[in-house]
N, C-alpha and C. Protein backbone atom coordinates (compact mmCIF):
# COMPACT_ATOMS: atom_id res chain seq x y z
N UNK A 1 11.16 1.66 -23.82
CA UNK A 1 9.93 1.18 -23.21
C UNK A 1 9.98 -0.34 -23.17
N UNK A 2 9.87 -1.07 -22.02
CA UNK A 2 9.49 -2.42 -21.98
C UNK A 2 8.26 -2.92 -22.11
N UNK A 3 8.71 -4.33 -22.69
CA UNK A 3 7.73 -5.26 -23.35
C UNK A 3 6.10 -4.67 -22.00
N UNK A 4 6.58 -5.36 -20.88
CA UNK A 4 5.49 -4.49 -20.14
C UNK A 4 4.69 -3.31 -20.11
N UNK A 5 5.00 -2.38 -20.71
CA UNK A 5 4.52 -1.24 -20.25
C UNK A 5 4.02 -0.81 -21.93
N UNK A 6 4.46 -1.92 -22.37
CA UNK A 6 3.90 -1.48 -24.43
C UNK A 6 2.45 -2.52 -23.81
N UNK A 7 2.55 -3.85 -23.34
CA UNK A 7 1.33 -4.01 -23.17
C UNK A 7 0.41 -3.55 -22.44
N UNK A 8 0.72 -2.68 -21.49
CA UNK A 8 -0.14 -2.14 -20.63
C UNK A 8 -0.52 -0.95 -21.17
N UNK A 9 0.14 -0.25 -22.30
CA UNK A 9 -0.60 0.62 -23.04
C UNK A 9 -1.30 0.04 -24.23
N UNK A 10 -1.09 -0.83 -24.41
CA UNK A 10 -1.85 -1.45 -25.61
C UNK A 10 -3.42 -1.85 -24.83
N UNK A 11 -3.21 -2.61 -23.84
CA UNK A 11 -4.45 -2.97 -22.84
C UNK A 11 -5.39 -1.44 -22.90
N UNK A 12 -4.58 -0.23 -21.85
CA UNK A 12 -5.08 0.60 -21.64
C UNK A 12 -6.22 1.41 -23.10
N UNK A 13 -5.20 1.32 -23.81
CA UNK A 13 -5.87 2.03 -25.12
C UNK A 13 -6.91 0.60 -25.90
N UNK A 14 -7.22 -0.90 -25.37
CA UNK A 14 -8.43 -1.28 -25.70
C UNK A 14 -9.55 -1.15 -24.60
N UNK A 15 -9.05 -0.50 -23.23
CA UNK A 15 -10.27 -0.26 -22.70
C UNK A 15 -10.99 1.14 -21.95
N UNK A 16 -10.01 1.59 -21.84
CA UNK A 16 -9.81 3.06 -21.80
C UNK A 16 -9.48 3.40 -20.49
N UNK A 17 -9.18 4.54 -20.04
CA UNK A 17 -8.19 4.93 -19.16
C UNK A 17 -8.99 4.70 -18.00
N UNK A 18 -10.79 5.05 -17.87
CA UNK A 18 -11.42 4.63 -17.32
C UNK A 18 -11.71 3.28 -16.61
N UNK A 19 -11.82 2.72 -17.39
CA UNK A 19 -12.06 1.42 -17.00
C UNK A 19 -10.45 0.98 -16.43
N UNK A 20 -9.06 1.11 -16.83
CA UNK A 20 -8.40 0.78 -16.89
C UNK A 20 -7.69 0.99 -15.30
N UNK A 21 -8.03 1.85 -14.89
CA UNK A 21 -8.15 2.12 -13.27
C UNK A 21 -8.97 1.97 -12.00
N UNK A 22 -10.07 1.65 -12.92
CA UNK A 22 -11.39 1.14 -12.29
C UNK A 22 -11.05 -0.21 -10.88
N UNK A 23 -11.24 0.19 -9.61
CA UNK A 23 -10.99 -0.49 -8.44
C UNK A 23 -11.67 -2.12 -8.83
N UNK A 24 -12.26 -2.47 -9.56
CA UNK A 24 -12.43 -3.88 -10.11
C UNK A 24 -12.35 -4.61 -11.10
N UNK A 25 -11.92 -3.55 -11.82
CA UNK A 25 -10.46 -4.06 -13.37
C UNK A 25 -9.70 -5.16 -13.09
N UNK A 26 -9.92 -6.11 -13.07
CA UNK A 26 -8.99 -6.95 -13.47
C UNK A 26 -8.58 -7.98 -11.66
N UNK A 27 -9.88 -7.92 -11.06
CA UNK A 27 -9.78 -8.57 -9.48
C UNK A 27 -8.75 -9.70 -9.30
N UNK A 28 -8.31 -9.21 -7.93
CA UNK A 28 -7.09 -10.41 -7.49
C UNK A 28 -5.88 -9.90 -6.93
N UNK A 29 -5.22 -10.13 -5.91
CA UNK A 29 -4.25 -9.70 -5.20
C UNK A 29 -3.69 -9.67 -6.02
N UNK A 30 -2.86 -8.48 -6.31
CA UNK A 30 -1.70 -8.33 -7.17
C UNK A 30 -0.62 -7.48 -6.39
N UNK A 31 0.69 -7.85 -6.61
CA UNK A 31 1.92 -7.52 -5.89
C UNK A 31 2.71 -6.87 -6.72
N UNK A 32 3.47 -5.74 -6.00
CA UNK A 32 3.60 -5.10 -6.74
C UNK A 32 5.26 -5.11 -6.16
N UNK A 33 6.44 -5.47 -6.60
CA UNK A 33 7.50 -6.02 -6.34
C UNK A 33 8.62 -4.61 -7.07
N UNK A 34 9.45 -3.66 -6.13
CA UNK A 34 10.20 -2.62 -6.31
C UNK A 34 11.39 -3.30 -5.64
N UNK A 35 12.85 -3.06 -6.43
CA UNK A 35 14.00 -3.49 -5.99
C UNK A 35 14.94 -2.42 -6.06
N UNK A 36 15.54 -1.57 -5.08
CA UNK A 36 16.41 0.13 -5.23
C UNK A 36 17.73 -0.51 -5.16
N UNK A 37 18.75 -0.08 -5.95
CA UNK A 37 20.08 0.27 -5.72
C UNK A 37 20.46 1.31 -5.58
N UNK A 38 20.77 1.70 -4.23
CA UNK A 38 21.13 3.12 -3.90
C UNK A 38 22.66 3.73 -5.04
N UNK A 39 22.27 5.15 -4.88
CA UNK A 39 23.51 5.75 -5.25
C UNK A 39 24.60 5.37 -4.50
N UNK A 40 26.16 5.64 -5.28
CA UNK A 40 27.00 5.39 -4.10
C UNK A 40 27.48 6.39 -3.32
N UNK A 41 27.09 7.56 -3.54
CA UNK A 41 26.52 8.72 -2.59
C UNK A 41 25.48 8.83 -1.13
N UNK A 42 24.72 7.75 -1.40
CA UNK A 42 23.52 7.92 -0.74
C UNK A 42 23.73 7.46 0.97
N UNK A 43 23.42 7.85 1.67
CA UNK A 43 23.61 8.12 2.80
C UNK A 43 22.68 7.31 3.82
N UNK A 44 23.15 6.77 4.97
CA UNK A 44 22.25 5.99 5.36
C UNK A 44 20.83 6.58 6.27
N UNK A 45 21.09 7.94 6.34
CA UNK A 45 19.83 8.95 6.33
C UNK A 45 18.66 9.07 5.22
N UNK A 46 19.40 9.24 3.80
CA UNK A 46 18.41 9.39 2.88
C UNK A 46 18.35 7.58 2.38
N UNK A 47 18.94 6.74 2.49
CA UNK A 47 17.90 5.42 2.57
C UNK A 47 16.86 5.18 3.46
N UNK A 48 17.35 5.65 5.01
CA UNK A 48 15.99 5.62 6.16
C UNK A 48 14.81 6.45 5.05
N UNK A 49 15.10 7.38 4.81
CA UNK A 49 13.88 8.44 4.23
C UNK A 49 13.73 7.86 2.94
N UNK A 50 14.28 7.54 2.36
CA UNK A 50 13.12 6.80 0.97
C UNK A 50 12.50 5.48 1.45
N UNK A 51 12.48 5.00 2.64
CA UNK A 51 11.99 3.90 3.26
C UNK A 51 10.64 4.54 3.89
N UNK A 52 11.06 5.71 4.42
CA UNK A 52 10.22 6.00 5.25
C UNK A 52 8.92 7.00 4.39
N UNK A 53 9.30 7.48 3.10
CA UNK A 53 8.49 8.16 2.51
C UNK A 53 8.04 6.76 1.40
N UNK A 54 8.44 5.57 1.24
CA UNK A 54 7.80 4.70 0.49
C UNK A 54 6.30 4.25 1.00
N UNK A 55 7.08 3.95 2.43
CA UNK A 55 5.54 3.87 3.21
C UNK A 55 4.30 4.31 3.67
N UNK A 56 5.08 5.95 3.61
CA UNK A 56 3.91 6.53 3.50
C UNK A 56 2.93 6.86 3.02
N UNK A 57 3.53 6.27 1.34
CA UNK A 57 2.53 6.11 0.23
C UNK A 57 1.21 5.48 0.30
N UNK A 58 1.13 4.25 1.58
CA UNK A 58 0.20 3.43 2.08
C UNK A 58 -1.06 4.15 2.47
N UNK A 59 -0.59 5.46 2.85
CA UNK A 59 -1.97 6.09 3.48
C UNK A 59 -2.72 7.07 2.22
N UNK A 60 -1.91 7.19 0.88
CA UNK A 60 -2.68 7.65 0.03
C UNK A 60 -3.70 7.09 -0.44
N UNK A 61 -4.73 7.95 -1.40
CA UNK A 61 -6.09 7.80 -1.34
C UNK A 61 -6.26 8.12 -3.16
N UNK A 62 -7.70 7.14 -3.44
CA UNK A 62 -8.03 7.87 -4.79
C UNK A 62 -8.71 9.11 -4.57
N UNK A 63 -8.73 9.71 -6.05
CA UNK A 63 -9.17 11.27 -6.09
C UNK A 63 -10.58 10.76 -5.05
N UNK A 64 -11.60 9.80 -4.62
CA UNK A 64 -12.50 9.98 -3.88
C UNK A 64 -12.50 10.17 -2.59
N UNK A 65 -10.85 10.01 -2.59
CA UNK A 65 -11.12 10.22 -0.75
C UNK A 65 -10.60 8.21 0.02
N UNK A 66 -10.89 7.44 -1.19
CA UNK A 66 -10.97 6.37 -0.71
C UNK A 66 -9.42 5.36 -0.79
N UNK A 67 -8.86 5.13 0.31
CA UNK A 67 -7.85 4.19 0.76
C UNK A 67 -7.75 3.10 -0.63
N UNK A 68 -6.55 2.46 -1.01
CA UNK A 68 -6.42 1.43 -2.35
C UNK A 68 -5.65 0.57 -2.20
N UNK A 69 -4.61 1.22 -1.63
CA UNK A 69 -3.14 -0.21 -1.05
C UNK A 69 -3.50 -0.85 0.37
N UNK A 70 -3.31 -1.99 -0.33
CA UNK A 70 -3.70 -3.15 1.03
C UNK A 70 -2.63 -2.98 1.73
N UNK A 71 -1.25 -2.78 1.35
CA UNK A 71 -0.26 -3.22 1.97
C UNK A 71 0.99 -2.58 1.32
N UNK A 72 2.10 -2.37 2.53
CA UNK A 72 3.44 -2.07 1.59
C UNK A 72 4.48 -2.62 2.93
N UNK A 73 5.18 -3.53 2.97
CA UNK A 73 6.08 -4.28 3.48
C UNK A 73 7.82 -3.73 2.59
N UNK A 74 8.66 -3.96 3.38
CA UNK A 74 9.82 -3.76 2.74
C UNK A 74 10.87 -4.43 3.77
N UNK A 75 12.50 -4.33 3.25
CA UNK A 75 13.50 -5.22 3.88
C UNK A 75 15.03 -4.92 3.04
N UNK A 76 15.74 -5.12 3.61
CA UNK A 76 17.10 -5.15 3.27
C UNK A 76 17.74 -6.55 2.88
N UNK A 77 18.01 -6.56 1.49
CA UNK A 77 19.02 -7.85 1.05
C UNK A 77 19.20 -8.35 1.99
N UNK A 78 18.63 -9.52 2.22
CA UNK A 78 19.79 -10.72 3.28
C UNK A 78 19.48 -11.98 2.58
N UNK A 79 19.61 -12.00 1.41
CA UNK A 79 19.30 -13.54 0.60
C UNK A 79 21.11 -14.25 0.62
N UNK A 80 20.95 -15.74 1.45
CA UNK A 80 22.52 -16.17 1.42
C UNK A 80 23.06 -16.21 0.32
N UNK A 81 22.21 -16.91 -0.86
CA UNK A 81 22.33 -17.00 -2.12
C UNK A 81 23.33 -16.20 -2.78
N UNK A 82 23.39 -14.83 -2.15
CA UNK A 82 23.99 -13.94 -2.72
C UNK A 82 23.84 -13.38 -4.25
N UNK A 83 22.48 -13.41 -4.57
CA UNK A 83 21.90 -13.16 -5.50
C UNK A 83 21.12 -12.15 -5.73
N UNK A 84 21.27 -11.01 -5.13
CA UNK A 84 20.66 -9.42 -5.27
C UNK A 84 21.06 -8.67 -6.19
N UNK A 85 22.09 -9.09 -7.02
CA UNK A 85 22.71 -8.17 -8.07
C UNK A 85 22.77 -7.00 -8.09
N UNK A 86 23.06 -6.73 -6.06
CA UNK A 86 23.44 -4.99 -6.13
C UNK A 86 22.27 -4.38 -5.82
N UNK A 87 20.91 -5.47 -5.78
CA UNK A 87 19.95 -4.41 -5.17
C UNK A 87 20.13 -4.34 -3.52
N UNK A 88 19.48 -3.44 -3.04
CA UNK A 88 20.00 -3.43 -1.60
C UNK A 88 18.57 -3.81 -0.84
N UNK A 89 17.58 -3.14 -1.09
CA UNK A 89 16.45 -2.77 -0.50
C UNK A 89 15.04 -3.47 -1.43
N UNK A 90 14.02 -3.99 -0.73
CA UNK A 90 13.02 -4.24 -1.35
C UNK A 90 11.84 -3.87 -1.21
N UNK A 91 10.86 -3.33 -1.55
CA UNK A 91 9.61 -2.96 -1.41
C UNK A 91 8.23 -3.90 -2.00
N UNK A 92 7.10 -4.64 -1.00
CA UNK A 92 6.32 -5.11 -1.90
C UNK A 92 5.18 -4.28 -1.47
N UNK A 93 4.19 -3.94 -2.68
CA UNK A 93 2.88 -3.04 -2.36
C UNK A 93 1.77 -4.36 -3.14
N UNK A 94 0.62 -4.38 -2.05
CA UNK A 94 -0.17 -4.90 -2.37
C UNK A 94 -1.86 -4.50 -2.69
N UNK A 95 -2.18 -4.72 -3.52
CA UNK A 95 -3.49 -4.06 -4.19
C UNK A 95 -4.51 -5.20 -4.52
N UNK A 96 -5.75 -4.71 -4.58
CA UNK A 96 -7.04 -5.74 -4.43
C UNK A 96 -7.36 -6.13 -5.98
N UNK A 97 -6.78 -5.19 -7.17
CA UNK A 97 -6.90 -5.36 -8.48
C UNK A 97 -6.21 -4.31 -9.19
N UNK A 98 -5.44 -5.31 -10.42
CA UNK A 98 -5.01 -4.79 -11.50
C UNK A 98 -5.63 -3.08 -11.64
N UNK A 99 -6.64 -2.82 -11.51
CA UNK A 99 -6.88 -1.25 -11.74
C UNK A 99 -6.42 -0.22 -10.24
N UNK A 100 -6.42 -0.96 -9.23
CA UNK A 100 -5.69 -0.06 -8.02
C UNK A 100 -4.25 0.11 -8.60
N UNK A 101 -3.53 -1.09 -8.95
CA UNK A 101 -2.32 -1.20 -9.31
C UNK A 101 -2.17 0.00 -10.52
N UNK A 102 -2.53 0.22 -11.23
CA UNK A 102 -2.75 1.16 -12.64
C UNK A 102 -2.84 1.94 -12.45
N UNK A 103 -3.84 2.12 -11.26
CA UNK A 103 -4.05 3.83 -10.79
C UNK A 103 -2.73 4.04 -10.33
N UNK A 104 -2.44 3.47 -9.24
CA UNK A 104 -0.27 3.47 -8.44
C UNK A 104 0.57 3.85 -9.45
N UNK A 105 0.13 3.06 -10.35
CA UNK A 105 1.84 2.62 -11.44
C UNK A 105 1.37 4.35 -12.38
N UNK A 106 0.44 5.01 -12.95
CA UNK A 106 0.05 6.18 -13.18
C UNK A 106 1.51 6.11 -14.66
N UNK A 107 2.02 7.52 -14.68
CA UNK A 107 2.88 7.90 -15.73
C UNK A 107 4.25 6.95 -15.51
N UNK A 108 4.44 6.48 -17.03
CA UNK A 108 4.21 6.73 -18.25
C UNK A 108 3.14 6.46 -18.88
N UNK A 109 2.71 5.40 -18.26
CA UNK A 109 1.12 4.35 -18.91
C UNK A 109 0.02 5.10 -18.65
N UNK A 110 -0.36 6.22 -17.75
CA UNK A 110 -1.56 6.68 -17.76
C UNK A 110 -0.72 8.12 -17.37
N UNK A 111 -1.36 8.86 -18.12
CA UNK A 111 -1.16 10.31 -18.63
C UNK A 111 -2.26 11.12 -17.94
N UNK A 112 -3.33 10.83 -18.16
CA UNK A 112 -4.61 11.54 -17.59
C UNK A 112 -4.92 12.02 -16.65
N UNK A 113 -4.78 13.38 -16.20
CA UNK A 113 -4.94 13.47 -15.05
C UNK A 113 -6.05 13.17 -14.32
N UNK A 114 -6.14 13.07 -12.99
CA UNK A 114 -7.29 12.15 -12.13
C UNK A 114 -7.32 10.69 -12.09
N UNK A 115 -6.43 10.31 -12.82
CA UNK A 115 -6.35 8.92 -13.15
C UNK A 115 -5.24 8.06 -12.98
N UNK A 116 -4.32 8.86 -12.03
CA UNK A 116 -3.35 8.20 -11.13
C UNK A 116 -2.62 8.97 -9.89
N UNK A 117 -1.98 8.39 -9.46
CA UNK A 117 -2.04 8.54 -7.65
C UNK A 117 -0.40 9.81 -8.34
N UNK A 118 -1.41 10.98 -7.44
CA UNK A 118 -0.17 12.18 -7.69
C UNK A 118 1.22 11.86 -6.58
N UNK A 119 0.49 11.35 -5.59
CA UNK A 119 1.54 11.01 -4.65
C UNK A 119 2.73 10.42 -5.22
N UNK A 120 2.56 8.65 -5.60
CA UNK A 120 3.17 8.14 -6.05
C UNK A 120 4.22 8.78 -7.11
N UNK A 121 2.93 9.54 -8.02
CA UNK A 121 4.13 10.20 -9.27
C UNK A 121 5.19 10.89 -8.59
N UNK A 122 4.85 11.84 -7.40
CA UNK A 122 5.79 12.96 -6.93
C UNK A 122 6.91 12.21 -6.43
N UNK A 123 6.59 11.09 -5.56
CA UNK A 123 7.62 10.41 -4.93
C UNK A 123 8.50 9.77 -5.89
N UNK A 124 8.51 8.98 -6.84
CA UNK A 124 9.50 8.69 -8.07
C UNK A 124 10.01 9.79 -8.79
N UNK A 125 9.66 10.89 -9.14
CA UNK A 125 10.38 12.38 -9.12
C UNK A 125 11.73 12.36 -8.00
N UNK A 126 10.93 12.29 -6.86
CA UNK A 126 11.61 12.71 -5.83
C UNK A 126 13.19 11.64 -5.37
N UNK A 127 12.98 10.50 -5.73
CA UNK A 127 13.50 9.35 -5.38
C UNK A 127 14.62 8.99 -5.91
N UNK A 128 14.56 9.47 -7.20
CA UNK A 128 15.95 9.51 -8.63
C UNK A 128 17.12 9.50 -8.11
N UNK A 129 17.44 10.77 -7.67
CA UNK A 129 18.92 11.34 -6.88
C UNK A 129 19.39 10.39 -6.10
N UNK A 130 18.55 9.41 -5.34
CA UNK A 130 18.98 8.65 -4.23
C UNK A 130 19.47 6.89 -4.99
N UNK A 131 19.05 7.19 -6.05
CA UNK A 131 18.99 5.68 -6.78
C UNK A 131 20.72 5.66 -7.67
N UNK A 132 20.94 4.64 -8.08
CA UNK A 132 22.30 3.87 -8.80
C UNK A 132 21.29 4.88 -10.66
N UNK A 133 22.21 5.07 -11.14
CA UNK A 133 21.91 6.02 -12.55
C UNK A 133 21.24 5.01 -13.38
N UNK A 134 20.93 5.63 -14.15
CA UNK A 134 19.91 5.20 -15.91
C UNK A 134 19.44 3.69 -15.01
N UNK A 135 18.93 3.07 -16.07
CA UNK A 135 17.92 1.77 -15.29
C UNK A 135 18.88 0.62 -14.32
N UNK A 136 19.88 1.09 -13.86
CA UNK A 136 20.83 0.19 -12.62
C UNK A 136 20.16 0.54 -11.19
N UNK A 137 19.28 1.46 -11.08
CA UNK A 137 18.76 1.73 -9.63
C UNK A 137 17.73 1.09 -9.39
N UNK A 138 16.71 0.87 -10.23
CA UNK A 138 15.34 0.31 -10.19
C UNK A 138 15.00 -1.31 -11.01
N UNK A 139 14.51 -2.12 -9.99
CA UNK A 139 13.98 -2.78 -10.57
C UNK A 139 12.66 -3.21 -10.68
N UNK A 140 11.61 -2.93 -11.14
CA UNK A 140 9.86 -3.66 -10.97
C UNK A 140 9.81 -4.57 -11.53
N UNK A 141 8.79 -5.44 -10.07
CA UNK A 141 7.89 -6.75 -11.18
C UNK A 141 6.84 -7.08 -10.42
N UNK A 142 5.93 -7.20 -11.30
CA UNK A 142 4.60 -7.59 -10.59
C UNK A 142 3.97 -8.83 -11.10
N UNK A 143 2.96 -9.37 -10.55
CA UNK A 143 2.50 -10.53 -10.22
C UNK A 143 0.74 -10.68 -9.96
N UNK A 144 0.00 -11.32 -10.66
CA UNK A 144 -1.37 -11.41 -9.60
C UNK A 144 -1.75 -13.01 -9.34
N UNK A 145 -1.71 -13.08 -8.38
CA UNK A 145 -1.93 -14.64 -7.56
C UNK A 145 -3.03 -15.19 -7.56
């Protein structure tokens, strides 16, 4: 478990899972920064489709019915720098507050059901096979501005 995600359960468990998802928890654009290294299996079909099912995440909704991601933009390595360290692909998702983000980010940090986006969970299930093994496929980092 990273330093991150010990504080975000430490947070979670001083305010409770409730509040901790709550659409005005913690106000302020926050970015939500995903970096994939494909398998070296992976096919340039099932990269179109984890591109194309990332985005579709955009149109998911909380359990009310109500829209949460402002935004999800993505792109292929082209930094000259040559400084991707093998990631290939980038994803940024953008949210109106720390608790939209919480609700997204869901398991490991929030367990509860109703209290995070099933979508999201299913799609990181789903996404594994297509990724570089143990933590070389994924990278997160987030940010609030």
């Amino acid at each position: 478990m990273s330093f991150g995600s010990i504080a975000a359960r430490a947070e979670l468990d001083a305010v409770g899972v409730e509040r901790f998802t709550e659409r005005d928890y913690r106000p302020g654009l926050v970015t939500h920064v995903v970096l994939f290294r494909f398998a070296a299996d992976a096919t340039s079909d099932d990269i179109a489709e984890v591109g194309r099912r990332f985005h579709a995440l955009a149109a998911t909704t909380r359990a009310d019915g109500e829209p949460y991601i402002l935004s999800v933009v993505s792109g292929e390595q082209q930094s000259s720098e040559d400084a991707g360290h093998g990631f290939q692909w980038a994803f940024a998702v953008g949210f109106a507050s720390f608790g939209d983000r919480n609700y997204y980010i869901g398991r490991p940090v929030v367990e509860a059901p109703g209290f995070y986006d099933e979508e999201h969970d299913g799609f990181k299930s789903w996404v594994g096979p297509f990724l570089a093994p143990g933590d070389d496929g994924v990278l997160v980092f987030d940010f609030q501005s």
